[in-house]
Each structure stands twice: as C-alpha cells, then as structure tokens.
C-alpha atoms as a PDB file:
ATOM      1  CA  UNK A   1      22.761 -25.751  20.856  1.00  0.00           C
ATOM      2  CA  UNK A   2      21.708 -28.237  17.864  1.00  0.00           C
ATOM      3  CA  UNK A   3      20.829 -27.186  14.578  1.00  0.00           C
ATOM      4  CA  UNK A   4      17.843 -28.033  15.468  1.00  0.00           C
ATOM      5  CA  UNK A   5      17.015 -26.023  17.956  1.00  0.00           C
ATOM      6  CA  UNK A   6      18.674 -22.843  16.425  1.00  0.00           C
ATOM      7  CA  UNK A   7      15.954 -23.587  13.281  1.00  0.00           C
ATOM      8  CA  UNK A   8      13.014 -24.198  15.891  1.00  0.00           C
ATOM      9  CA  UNK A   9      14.041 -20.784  17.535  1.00  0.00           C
ATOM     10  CA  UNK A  10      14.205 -19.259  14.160  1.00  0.00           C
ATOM     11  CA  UNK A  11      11.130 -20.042  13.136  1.00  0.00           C
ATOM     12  CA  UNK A  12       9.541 -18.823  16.272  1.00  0.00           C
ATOM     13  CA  UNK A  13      11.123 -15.877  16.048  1.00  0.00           C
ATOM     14  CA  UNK A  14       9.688 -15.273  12.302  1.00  0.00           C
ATOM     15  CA  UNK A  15       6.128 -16.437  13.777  1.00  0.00           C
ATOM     16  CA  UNK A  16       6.495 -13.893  16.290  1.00  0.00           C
ATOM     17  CA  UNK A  17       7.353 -10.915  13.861  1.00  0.00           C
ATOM     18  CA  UNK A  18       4.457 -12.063  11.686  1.00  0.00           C
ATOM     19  CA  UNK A  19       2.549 -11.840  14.782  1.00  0.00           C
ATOM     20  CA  UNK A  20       3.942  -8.005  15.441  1.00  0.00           C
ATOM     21  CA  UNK A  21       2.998  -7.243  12.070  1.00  0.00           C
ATOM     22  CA  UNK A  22      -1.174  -8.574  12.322  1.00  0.00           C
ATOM     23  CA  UNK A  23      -1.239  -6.306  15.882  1.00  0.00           C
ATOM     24  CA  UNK A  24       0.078  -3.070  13.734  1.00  0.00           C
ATOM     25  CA  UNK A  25      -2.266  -4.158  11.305  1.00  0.00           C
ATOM     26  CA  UNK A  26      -4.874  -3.784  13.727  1.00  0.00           C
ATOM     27  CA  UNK A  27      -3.749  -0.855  15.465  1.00  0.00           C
ATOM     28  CA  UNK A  28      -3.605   0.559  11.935  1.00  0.00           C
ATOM     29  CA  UNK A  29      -7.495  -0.276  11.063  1.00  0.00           C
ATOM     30  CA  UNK A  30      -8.229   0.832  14.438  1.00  0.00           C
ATOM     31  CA  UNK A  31      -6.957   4.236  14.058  1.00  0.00           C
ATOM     32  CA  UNK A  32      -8.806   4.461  10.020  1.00  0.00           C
ATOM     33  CA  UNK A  33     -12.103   3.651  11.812  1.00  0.00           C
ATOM     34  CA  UNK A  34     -11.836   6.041  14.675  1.00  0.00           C
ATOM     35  CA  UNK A  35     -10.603   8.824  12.819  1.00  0.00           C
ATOM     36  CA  UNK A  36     -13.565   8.347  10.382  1.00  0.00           C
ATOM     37  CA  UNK A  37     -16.135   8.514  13.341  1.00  0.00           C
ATOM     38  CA  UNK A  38     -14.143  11.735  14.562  1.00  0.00           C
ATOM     39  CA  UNK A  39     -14.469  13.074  10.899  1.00  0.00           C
ATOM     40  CA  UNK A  40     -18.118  12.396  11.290  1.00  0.00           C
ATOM     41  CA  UNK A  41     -18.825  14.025  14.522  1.00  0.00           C
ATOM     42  CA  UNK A  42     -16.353  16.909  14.457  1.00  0.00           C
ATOM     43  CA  UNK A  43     -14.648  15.212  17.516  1.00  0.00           C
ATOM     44  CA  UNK A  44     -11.355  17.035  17.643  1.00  0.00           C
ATOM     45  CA  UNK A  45     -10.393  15.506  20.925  1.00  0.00           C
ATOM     46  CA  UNK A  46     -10.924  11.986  19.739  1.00  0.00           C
ATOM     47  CA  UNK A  47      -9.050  13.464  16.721  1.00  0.00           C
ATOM     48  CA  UNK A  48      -5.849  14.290  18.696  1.00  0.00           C
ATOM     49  CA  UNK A  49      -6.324  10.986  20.799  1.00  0.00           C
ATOM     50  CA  UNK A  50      -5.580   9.285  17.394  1.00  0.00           C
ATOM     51  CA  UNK A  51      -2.786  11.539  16.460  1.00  0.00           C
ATOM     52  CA  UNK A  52      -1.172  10.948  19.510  1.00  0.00           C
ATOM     53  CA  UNK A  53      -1.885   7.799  19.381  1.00  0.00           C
ATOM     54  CA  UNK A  54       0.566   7.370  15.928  1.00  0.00           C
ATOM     55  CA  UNK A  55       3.587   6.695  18.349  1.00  0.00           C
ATOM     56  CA  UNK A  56       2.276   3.482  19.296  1.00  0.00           C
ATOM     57  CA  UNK A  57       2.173   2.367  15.371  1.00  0.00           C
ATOM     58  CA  UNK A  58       5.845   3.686  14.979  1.00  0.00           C
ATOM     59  CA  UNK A  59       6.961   1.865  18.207  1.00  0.00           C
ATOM     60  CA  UNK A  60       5.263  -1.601  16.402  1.00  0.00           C
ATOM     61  CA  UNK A  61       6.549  -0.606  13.481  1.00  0.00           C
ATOM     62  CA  UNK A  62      10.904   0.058  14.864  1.00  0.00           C
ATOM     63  CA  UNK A  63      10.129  -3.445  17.135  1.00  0.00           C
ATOM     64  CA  UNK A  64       9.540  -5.291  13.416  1.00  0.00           C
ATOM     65  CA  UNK A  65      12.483  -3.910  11.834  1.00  0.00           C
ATOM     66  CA  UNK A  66      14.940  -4.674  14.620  1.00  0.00           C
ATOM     67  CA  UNK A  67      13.979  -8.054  14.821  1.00  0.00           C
ATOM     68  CA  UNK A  68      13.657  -8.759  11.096  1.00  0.00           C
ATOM     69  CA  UNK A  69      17.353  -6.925  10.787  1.00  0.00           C
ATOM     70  CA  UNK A  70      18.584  -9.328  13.542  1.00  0.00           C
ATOM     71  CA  UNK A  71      17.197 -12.401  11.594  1.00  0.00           C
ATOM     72  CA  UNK A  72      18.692 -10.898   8.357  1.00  0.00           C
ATOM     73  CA  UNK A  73      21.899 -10.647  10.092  1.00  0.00           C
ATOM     74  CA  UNK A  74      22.492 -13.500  12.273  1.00  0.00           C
ATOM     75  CA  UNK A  75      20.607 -16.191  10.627  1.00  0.00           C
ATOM     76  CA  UNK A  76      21.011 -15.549   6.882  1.00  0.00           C
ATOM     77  CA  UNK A  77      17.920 -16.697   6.026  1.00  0.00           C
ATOM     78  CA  UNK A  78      17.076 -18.389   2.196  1.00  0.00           C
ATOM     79  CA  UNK A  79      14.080 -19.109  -0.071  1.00  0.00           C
ATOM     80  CA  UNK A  80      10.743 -18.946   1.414  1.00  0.00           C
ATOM     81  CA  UNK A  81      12.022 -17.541   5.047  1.00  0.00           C
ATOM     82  CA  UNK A  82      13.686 -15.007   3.496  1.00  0.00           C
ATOM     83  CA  UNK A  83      10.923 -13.765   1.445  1.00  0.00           C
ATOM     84  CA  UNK A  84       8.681 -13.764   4.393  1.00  0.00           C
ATOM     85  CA  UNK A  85      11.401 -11.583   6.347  1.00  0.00           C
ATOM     86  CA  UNK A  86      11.642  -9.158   3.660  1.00  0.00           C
ATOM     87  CA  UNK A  87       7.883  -9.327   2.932  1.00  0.00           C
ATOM     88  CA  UNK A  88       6.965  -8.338   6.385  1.00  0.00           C
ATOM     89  CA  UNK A  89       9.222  -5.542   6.491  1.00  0.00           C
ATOM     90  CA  UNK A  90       7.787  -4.300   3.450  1.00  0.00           C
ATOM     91  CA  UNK A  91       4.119  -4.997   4.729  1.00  0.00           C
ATOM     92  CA  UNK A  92       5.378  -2.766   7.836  1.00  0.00           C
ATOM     93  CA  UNK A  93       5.963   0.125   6.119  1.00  0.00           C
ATOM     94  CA  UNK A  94       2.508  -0.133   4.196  1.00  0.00           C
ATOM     95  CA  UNK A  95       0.999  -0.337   7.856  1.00  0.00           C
ATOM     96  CA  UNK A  96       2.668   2.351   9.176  1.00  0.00           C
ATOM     97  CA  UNK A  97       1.718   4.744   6.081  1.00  0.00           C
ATOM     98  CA  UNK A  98      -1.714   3.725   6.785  1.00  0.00           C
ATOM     99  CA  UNK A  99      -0.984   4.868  10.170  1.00  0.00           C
ATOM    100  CA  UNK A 100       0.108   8.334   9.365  1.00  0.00           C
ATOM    101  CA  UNK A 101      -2.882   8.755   6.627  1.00  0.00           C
ATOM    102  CA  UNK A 102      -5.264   8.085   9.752  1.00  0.00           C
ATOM    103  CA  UNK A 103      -3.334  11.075  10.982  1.00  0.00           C
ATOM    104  CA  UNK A 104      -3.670  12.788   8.368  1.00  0.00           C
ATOM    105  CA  UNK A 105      -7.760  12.456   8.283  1.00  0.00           C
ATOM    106  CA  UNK A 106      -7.694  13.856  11.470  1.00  0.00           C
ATOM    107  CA  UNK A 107      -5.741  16.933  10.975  1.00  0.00           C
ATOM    108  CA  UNK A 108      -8.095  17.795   8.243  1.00  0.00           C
ATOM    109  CA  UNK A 109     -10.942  17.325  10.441  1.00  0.00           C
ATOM    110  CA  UNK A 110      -9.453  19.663  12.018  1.00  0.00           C
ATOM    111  CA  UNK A 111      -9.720  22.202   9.409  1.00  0.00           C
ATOM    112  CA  UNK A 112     -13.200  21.630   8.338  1.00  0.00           C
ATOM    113  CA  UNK A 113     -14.730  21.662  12.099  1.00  0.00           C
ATOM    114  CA  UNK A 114     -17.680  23.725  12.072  1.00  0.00           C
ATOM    115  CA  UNK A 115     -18.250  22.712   8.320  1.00  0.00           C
ATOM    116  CA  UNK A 116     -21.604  20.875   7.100  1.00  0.00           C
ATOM    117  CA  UNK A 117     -21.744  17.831   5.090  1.00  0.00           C
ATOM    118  CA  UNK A 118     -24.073  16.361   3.036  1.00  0.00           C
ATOM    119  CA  UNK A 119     -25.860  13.181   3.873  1.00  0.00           C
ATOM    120  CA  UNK A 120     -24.390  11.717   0.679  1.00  0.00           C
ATOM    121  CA  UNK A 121     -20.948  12.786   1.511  1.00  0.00           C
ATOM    122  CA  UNK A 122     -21.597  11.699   5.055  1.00  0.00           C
ATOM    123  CA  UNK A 123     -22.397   8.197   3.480  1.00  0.00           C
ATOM    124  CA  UNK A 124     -19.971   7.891   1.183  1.00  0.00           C
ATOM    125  CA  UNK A 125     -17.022   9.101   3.687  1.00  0.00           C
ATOM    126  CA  UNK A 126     -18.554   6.097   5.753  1.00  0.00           C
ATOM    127  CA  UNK A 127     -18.462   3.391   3.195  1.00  0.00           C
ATOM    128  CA  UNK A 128     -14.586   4.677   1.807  1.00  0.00           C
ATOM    129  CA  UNK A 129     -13.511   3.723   5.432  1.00  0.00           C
ATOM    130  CA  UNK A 130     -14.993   0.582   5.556  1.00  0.00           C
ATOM    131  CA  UNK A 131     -13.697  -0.406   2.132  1.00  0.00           C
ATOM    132  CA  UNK A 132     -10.417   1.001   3.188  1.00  0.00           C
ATOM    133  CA  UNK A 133     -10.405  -1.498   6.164  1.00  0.00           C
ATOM    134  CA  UNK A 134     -12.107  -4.307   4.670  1.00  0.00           C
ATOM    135  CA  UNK A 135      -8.944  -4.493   2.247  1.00  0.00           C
ATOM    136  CA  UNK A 136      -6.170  -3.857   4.536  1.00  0.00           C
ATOM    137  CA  UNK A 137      -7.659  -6.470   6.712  1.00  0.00           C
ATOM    138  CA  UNK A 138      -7.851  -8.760   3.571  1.00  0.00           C
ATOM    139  CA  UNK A 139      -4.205  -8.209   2.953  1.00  0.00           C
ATOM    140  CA  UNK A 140      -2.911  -8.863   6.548  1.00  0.00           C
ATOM    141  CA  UNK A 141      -5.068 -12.263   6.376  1.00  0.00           C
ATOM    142  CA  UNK A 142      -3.446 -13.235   3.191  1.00  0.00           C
ATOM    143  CA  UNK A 143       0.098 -12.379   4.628  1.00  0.00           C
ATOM    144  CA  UNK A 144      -1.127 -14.483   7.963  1.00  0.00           C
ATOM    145  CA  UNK A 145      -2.485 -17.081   5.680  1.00  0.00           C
ATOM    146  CA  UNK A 146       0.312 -17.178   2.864  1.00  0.00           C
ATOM    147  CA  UNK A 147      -2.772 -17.145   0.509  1.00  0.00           C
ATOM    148  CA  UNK A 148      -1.354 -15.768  -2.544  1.00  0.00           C
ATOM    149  CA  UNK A 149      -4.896 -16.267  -4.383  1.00  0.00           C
ATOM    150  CA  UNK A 150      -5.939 -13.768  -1.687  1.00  0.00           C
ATOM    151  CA  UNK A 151      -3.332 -10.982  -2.214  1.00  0.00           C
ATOM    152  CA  UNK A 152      -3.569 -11.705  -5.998  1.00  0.00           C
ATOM    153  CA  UNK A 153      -7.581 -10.463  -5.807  1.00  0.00           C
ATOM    154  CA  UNK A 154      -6.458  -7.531  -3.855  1.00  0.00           C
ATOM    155  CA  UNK A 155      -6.153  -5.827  -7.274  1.00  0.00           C
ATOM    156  CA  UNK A 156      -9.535  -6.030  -8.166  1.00  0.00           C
ATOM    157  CA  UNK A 157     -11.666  -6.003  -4.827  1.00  0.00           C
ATOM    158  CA  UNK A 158      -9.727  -2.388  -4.950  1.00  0.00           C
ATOM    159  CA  UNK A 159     -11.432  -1.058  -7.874  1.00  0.00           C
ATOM    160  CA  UNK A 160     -14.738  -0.705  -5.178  1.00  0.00           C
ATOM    161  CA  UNK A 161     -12.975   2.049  -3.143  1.00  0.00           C
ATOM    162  CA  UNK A 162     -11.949   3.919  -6.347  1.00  0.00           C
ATOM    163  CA  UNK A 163     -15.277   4.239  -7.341  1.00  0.00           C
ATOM    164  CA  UNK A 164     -16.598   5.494  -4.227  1.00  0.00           C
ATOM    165  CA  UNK A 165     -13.553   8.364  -4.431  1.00  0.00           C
ATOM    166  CA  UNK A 166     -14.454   9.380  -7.841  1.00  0.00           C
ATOM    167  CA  UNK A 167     -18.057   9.158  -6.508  1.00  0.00           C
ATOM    168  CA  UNK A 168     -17.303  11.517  -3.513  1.00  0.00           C
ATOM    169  CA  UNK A 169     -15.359  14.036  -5.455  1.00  0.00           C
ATOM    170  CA  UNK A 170     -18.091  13.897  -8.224  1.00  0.00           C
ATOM    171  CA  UNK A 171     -20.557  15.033  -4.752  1.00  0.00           C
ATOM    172  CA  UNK A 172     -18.434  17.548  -3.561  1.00  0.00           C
ATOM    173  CA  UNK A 173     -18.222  19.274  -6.314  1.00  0.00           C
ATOM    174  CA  UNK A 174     -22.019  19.069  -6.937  1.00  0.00           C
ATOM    175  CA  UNK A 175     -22.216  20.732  -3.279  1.00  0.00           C
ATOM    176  CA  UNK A 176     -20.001  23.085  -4.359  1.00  0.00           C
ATOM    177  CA  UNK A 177     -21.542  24.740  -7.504  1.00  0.00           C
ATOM    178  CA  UNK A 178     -25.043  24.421  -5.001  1.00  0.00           C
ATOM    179  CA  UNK A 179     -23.051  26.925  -2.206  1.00  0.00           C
ATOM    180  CA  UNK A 180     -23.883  24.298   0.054  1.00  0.00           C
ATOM    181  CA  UNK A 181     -20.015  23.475   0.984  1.00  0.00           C
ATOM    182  CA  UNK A 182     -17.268  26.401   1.118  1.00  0.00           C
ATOM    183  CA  UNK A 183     -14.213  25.621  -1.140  1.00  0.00           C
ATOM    184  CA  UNK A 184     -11.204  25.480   1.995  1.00  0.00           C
ATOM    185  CA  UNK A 185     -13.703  22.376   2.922  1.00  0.00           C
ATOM    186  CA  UNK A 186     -14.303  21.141  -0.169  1.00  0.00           C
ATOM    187  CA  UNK A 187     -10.412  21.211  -1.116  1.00  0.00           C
ATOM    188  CA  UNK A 188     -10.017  19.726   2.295  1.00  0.00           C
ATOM    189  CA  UNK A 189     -12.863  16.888   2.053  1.00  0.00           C
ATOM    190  CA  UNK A 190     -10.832  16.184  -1.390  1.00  0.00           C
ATOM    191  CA  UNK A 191      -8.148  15.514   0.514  1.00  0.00           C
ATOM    192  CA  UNK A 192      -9.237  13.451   3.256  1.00  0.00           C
ATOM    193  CA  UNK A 193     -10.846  10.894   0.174  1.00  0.00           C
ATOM    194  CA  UNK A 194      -7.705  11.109  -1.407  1.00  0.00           C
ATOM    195  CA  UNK A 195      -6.158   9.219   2.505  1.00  0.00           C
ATOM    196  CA  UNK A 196      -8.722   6.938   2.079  1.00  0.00           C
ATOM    197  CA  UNK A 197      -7.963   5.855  -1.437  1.00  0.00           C
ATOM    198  CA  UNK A 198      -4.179   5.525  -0.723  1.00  0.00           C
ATOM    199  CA  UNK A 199      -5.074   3.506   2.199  1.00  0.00           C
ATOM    200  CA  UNK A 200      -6.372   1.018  -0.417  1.00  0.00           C
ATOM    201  CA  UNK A 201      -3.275   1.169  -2.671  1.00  0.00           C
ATOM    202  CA  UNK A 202      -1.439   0.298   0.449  1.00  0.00           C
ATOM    203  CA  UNK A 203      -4.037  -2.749   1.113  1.00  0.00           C
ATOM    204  CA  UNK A 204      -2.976  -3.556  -3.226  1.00  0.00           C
ATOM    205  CA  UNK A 205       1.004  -3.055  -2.325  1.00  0.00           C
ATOM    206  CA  UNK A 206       0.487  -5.941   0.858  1.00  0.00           C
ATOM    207  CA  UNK A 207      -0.866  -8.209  -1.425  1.00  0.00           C
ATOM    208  CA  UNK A 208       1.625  -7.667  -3.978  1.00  0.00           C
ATOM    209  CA  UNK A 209       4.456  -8.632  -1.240  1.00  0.00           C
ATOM    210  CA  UNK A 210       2.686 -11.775   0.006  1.00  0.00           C
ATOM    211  CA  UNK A 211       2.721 -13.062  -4.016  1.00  0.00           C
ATOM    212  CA  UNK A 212       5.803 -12.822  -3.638  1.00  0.00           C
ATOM    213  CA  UNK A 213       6.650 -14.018  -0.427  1.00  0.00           C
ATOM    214  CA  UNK A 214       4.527 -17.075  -1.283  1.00  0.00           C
ATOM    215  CA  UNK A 215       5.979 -17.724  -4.933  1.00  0.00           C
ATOM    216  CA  UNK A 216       8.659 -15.562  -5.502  1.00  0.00           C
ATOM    217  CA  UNK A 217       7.378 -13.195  -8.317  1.00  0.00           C
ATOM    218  CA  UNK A 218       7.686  -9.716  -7.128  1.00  0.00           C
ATOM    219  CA  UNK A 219       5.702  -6.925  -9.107  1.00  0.00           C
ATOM    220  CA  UNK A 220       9.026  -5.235 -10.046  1.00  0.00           C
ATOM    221  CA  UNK A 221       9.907  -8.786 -12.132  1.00  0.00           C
ATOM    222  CA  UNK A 222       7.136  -7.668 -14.489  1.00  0.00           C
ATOM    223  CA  UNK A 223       8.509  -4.237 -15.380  1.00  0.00           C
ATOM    224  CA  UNK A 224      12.044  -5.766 -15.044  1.00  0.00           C
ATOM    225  CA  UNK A 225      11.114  -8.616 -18.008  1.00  0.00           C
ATOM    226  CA  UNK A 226       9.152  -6.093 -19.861  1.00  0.00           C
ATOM    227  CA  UNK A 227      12.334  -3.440 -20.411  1.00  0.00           C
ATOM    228  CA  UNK A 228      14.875  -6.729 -21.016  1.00  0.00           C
ATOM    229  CA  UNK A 229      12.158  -7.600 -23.572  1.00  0.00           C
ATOM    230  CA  UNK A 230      12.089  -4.144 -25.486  1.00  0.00           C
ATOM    231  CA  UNK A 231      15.464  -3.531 -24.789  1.00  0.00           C
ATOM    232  CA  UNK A 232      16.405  -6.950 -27.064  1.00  0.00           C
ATOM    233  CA  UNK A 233      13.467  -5.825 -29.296  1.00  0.00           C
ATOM    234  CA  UNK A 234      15.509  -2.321 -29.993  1.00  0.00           C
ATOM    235  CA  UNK A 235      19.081  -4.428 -30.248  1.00  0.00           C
ATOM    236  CA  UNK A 236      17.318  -6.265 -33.018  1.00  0.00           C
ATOM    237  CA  UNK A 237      15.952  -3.197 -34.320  1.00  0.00           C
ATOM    238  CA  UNK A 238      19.258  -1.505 -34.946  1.00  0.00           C
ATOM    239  CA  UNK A 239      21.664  -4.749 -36.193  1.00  0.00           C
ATOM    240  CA  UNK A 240      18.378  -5.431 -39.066  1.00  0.00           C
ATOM    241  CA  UNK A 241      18.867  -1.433 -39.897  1.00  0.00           C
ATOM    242  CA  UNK A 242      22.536  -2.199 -40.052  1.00  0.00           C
ATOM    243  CA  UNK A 243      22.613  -5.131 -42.117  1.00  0.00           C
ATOM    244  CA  UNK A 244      19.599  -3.306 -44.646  1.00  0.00           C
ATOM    245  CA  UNK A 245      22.250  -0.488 -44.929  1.00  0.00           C
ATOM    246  CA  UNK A 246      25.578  -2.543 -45.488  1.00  0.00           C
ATOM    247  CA  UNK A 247      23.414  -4.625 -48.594  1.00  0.00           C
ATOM    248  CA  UNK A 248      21.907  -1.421 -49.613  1.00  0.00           C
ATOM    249  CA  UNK A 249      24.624   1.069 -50.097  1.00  0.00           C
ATOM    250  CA  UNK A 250      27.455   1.451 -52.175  1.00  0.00           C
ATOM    251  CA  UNK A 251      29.912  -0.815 -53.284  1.00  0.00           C
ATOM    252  CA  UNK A 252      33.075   1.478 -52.530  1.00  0.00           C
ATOM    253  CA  UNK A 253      35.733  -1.607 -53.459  1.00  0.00           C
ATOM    254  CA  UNK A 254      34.546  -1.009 -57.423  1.00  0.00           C
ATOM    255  CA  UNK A 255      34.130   2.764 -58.123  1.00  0.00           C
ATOM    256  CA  UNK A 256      36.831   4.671 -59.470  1.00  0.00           C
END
C-alpha cells in the first residue's frame, strides 16, 4: 500500500467520523424537540420513547470514540487532522450530554404530569427549545463547515436563550405567588429550563472546539496566558519589594 493511499484512506476515515458526529448531532436535536412536544402535551409514552431512545445516542457516541482512538493510535495524526480528531471527540461528548439533558426533560415531565401551565410558560418552554436547537445545529454546521467565524458567534447568538431562561423563571415565579402553579412543579419547570439552557452552553463549548480545530487557539490558551501573565506580574512584584528593602534597610557592614 502507497503512502498515498494510506493518506486517501485516512482522510476518509476522518470524513466518515465527521459524518458520525452530524447524525448524533441530529439524533441529539431530534430527541430536544420531541421531548419538548412531550413536555407540552403531558405525553409520558412519547416521553419514555425518548428515554429509551438515549441508547441509540450512546451507541453513536462509543462508534466515534473507537474510531477516533484507532486514528489516534495507528495513524499519529499532526496539525490540522489532529485537531479535527480531537475536536470531534470533544464535540461528541457535548452531543451526547445534550442527549442525556433531553432525558432529563422527560423525566421531569414526568413529575409535573397532571400539572397546568401557563400560556406564557407554554410559549416560552417552546421558543427555549427552538433556540436550544437552532444553536446546536449552528455549531455542528460550523464543525461540518470548519467555519471558525461561525463557532466564534456562537458566544453571542447564546445570550438569546439566556434571556428567555431568566424570562421563564421570572414567569414561574409570577405563577407561583398567583397559586396558579404548585411549588414541586414550579421547582421542577425550573429545572427542565435549566436543561434547556445547558443545552446552549453545550452549542457555546462546540464552537469553542471548532476555533480551535480550525486555528489552533483553544479556550483553555486564554486562561493558560492569563495566569503565565500574572504569575510574571507577581515574580516582578516580589524581586522590586526585594531590591526596595536591600536599598532601604540597614547598612549592617558599618554599625558597631
């Protein structure tokens, strides 16, 4: 086999885990979306369906990592392959966390059934899904795409779904102080916006991994520069204190 070949097959091979990882992406959104209708309609069947349904994201989700250990292993990848490796095994575990949140709406649907919401909540609960999907969906295209201008906006298009949390908890606790929601469901409801807003962080964290699969700057090289920077700032710090105190104190050679 030429050295060709064995880099045409590798490349295929990363296409086809970047492939793996837009199908769990979808799979993912999917399960958000349905488990926001059976939130909506007290469905607890089509509740379980997409709790049961979670195997099928973890299966996706063991599939990636094999093949992008394999890769690691055998192929010992550099630069811009290796990022994308690492980036979509990263990306995979944001996926599958949105996976088990989707879960997790359901289970509290569970524990509210029978409970009434508020059109406004009803609304709201409806629009925090769609945002939650809309910038998921955004993330997987800029990880498709390598568009790190994409995953860099992430940040910002984000900011939508936290307003709509602060606005839901803001209603349910209006609905609470009117008796018109019980507290278990209002604790609950809380709960279930809290998912939805961590399913937008996730959304943030896959953006932050294609900017660096793209260019190489991970988030963590930030922080990383920032504490080398007051770190040398402190160093400096303490050899000026030294040098003020050597000058300042006494001169030991002349007494006596």
């Amino acid at each position: 086999m030429t050295k060709a070949h064995t880099q045409r097959t590798f490349h295929v091979e990363i296409d086809h885990i970047s492939d793996l990882v837009v199908k769990l992406a979808s799979h993912a959104t999917e399960a958000v979306l349905r488990a926001t209708q059976a939130l909506l309609d007290g469905d607890l069947n089509e509740a379980q369906k997409v709790i049961d349904g979670d195997d099928a994201l973890d299966s996706i989700t063991v599939t990636i990592e094999e093949k992008c250990q394999r890769l690691l292993i055998l192929q010992q990848p550099m630069a811009i392959d290796l990022r994308t490796i690492l980036s979509a095994l990263w990306i995979t575990s944001e996926l599958e966390r949105t996976g088990d949140l989707a879960t997790n709406i359901c289970k509290g649907t569970r524990r509210i059934f029978g409970a009434q919401l508020t059109p406004k909540l009803r609304g709201l609960i409806t629009e925090m899904s769609e945002e939650a999907v809309r910038l998921t969906r955004l993330g997987v295209d800029s990880f498709a795409e390598k568009d790190s201008g994409l995953a860099a906006a992430l940040h910002d298009i984000d900011d939508r779904l936290d307003g709509l949390h602060r606005s839901f908890v803001k209603e349910i606790i209006e609905a609470g102080v009117d008796s018109t929601l019980k507290t278990q469901a209002a604790v609950q409801l809380a709960l279930i916006a809290r998912y939805y807003e961590r399913i937008g962080d996730h959304a943030v964290n896959i953006g932050e991994r294609v900017f660096y699969m793209v260019g190489g700057w991970a988030p963590e090289n930030m922080g990383a520069a920032r504490e080398r920077e007051r770190r040398r700032l402190e160093s400096m710090s303490y050899d000026l204190d030294n040098l003020s105190d050597n000058r300042d104190g006494p001169d030991e050679s002349r007494s006596g």
